[in-house]
C-alpha atoms as a PDB file:
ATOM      1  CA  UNK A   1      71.815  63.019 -13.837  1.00  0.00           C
ATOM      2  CA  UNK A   2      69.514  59.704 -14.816  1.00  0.00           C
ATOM      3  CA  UNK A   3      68.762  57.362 -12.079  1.00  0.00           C
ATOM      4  CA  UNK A   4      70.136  54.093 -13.037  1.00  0.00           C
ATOM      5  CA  UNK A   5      68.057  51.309 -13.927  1.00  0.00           C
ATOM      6  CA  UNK A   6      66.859  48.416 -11.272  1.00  0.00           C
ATOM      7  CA  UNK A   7      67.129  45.217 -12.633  1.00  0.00           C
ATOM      8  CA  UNK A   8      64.367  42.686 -11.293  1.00  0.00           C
ATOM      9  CA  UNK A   9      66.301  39.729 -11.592  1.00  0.00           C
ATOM     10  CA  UNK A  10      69.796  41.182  -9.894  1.00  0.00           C
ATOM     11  CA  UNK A  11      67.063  42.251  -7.076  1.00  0.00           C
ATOM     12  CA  UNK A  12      65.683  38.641  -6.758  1.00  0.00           C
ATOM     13  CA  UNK A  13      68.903  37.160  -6.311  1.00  0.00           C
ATOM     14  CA  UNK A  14      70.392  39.562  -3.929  1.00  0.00           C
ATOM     15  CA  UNK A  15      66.904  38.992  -1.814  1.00  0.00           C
ATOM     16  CA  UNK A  16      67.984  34.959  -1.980  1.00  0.00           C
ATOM     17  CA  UNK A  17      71.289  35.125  -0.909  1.00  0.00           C
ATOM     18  CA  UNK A  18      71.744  38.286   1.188  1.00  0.00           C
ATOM     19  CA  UNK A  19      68.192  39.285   1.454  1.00  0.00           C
ATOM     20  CA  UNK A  20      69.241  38.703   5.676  1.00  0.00           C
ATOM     21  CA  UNK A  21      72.061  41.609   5.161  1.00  0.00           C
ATOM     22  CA  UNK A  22      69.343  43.993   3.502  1.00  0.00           C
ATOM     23  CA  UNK A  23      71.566  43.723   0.479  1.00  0.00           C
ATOM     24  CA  UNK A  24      68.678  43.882  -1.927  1.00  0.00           C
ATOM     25  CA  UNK A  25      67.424  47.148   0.093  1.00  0.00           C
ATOM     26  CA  UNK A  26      70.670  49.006  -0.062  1.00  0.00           C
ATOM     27  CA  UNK A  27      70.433  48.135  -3.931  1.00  0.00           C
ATOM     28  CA  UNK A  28      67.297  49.502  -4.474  1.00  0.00           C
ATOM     29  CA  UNK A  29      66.635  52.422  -2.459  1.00  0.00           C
ATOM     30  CA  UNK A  30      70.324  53.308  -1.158  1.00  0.00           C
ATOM     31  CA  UNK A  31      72.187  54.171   1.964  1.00  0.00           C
ATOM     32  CA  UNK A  32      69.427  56.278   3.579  1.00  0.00           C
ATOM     33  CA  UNK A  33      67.174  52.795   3.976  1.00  0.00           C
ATOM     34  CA  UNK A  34      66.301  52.353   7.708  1.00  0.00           C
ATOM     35  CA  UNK A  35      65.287  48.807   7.261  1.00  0.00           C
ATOM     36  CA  UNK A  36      68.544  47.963   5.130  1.00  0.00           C
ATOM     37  CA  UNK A  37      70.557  48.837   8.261  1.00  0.00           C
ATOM     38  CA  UNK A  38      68.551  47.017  10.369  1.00  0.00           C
ATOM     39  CA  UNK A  39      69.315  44.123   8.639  1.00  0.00           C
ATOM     40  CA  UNK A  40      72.734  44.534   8.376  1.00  0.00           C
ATOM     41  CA  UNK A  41      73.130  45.233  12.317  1.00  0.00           C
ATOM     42  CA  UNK A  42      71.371  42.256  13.274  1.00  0.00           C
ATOM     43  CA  UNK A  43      73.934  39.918  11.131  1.00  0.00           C
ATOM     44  CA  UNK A  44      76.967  42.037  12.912  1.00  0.00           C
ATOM     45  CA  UNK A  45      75.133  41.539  16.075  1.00  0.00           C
ATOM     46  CA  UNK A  46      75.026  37.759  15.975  1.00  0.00           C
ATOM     47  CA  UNK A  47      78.717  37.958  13.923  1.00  0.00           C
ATOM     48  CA  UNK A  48      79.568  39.229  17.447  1.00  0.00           C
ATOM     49  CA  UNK A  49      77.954  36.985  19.411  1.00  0.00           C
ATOM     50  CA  UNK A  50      78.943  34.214  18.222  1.00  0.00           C
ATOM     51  CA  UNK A  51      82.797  35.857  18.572  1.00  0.00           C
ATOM     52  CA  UNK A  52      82.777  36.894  21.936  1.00  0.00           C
ATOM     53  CA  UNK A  53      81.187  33.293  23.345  1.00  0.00           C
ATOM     54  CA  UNK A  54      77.866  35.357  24.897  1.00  0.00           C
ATOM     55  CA  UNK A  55      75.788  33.552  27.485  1.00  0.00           C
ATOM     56  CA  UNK A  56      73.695  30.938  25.563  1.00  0.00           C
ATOM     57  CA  UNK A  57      70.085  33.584  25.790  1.00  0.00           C
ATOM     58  CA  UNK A  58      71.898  36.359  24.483  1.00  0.00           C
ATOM     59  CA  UNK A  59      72.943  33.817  21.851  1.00  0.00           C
ATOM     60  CA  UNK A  60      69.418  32.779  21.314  1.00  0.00           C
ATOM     61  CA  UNK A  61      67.826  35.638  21.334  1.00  0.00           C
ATOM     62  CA  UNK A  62      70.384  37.069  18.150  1.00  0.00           C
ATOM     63  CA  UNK A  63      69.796  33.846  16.590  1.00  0.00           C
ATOM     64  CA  UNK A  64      65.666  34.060  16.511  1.00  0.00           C
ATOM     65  CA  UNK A  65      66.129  37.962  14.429  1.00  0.00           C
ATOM     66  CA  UNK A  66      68.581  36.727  12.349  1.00  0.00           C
ATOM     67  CA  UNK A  67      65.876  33.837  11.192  1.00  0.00           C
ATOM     68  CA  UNK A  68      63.432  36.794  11.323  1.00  0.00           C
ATOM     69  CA  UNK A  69      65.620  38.564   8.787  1.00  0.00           C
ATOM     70  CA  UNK A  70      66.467  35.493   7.040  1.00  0.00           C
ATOM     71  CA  UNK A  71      62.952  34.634   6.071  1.00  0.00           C
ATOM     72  CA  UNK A  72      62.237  38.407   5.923  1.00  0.00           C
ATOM     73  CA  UNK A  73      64.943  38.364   3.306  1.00  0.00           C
ATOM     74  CA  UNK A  74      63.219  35.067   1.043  1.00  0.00           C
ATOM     75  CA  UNK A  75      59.782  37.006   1.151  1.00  0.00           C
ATOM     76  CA  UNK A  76      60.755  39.947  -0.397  1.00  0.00           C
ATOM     77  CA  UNK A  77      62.947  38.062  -2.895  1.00  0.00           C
ATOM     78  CA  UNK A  78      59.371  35.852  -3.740  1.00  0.00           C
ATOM     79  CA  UNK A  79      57.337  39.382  -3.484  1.00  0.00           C
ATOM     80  CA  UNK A  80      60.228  40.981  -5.923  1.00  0.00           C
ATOM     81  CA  UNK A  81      60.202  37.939  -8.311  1.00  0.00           C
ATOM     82  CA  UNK A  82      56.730  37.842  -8.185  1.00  0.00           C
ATOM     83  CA  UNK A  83      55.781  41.585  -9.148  1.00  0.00           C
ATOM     84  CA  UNK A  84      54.906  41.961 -13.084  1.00  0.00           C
ATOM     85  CA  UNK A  85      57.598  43.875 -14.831  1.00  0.00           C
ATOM     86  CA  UNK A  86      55.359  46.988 -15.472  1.00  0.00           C
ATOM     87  CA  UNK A  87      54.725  47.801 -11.658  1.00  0.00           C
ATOM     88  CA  UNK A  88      58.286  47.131 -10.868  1.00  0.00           C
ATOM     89  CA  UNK A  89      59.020  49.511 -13.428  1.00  0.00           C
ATOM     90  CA  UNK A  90      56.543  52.433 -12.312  1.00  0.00           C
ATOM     91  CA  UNK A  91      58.090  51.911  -9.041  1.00  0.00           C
ATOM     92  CA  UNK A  92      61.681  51.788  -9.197  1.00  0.00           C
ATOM     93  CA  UNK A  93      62.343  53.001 -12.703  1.00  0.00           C
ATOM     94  CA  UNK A  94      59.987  55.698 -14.039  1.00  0.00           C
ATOM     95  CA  UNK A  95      62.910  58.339 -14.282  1.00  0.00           C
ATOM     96  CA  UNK A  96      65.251  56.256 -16.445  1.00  0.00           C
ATOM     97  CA  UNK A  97      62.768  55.615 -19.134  1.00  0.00           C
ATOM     98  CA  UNK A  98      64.003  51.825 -19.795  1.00  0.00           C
ATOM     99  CA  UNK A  99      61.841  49.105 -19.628  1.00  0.00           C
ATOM    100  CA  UNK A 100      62.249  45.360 -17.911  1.00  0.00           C
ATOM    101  CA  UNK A 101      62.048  42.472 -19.324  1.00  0.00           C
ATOM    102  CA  UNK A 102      63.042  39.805 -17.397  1.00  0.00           C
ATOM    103  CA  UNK A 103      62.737  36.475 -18.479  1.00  0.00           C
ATOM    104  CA  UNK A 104      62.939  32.677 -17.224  1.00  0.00           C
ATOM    105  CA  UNK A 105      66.215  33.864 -14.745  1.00  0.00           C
ATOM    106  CA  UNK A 106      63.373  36.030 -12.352  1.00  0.00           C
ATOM    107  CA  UNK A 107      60.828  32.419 -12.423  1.00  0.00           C
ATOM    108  CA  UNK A 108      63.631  30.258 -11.453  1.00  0.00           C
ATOM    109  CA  UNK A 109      65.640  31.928  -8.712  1.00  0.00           C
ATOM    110  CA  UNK A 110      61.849  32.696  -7.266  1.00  0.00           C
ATOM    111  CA  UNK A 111      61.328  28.851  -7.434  1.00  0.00           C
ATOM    112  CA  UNK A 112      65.042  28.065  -5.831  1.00  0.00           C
ATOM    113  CA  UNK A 113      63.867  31.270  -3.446  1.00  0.00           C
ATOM    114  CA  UNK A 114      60.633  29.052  -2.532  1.00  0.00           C
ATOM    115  CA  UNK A 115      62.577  25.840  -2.299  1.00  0.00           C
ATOM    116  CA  UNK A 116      65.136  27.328   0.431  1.00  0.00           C
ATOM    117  CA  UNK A 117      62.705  28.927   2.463  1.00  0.00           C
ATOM    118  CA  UNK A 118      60.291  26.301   2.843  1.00  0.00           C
ATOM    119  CA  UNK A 119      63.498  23.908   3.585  1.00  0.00           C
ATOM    120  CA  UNK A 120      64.375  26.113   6.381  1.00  0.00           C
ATOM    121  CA  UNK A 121      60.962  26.898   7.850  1.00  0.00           C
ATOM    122  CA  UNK A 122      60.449  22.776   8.229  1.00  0.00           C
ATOM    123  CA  UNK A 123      63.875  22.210   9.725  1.00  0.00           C
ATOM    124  CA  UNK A 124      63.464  25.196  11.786  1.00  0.00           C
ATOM    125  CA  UNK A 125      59.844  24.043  13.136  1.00  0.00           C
ATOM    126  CA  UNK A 126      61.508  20.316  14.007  1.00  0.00           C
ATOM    127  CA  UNK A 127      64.559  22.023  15.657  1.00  0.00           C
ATOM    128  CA  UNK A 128      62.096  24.061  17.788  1.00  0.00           C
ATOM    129  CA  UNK A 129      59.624  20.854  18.269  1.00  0.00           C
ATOM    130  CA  UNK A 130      62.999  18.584  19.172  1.00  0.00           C
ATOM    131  CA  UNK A 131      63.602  21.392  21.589  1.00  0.00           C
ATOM    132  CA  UNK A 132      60.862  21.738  23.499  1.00  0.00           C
ATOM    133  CA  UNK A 133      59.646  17.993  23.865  1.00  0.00           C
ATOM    134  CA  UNK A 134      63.165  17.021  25.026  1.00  0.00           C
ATOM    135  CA  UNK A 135      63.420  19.866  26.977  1.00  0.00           C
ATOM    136  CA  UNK A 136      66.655  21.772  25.367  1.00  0.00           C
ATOM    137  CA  UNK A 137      68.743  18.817  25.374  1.00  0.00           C
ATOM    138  CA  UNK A 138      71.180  18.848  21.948  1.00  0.00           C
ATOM    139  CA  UNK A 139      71.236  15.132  20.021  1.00  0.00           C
END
């Protein structure tokens, strides 16, 4: 049976929207990916945080991974978009003897990947600057 063919662009964009879930993992290398399921658990960890009203540092605490995983997730959507089409090819399609061409799609969800994660990482370093020099108070 032929492996099926990994499409760079499909990977990009599942890195930009659910790169947090490891969706772009479980595309790419499968079910057996330690570091898709990670991922994943971390999301259903603060899912059920958030449900069951947990004291405010258990809160925390599942917030800060899921950033982790969040900008974990943008990288490797920039480091996927960003990989020439020949090396992604020798390394996640040298059984099914296609070839990638991907085109403006790949530059501009790596520009909209860029946009969103540098949004975030400023709001998230004012958030964290309004936190500490008014000593956790919300406003």
């Amino acid at each position: 049976m032929t492996p099926s063919h990994k499409n760079k662009t499909f990977s990009t964009l599942l890195a930009t929207l659910f790169g947090s879930l490891g969706a772009h993992r479980f595309y790419l290398y499968g079910k057996k990916d330690y570091w898709a399921w990670v991922s994943a658990l971390i999301f259903a960890a603060l899912f059920v945080a958030v449900m069951a009203q947990l004291p405010q540092t258990l809160f925390i605490i599942f917030l800060a991974l899921f950033l982790i995983s969040f900008f974990a997730g943008l990288i490797a959507a920039l480091v996927i978009g960003l990989t020439p089409d020949e090396k992604w090819d020798g390394q996640h399609n040298t059984a099914t003897g296609r070839t990638s061409n991907s085109g403006w799609a790949v530059i501009l969800l790596v520009i909209l990947t860029f946009a969103l994660g540098s949004t975030a990482l400023i709001a998230a370093i004012a958030r964290a600057f309004d936190l500490y020099l008014t000593g956790g108070a919300f406003g």
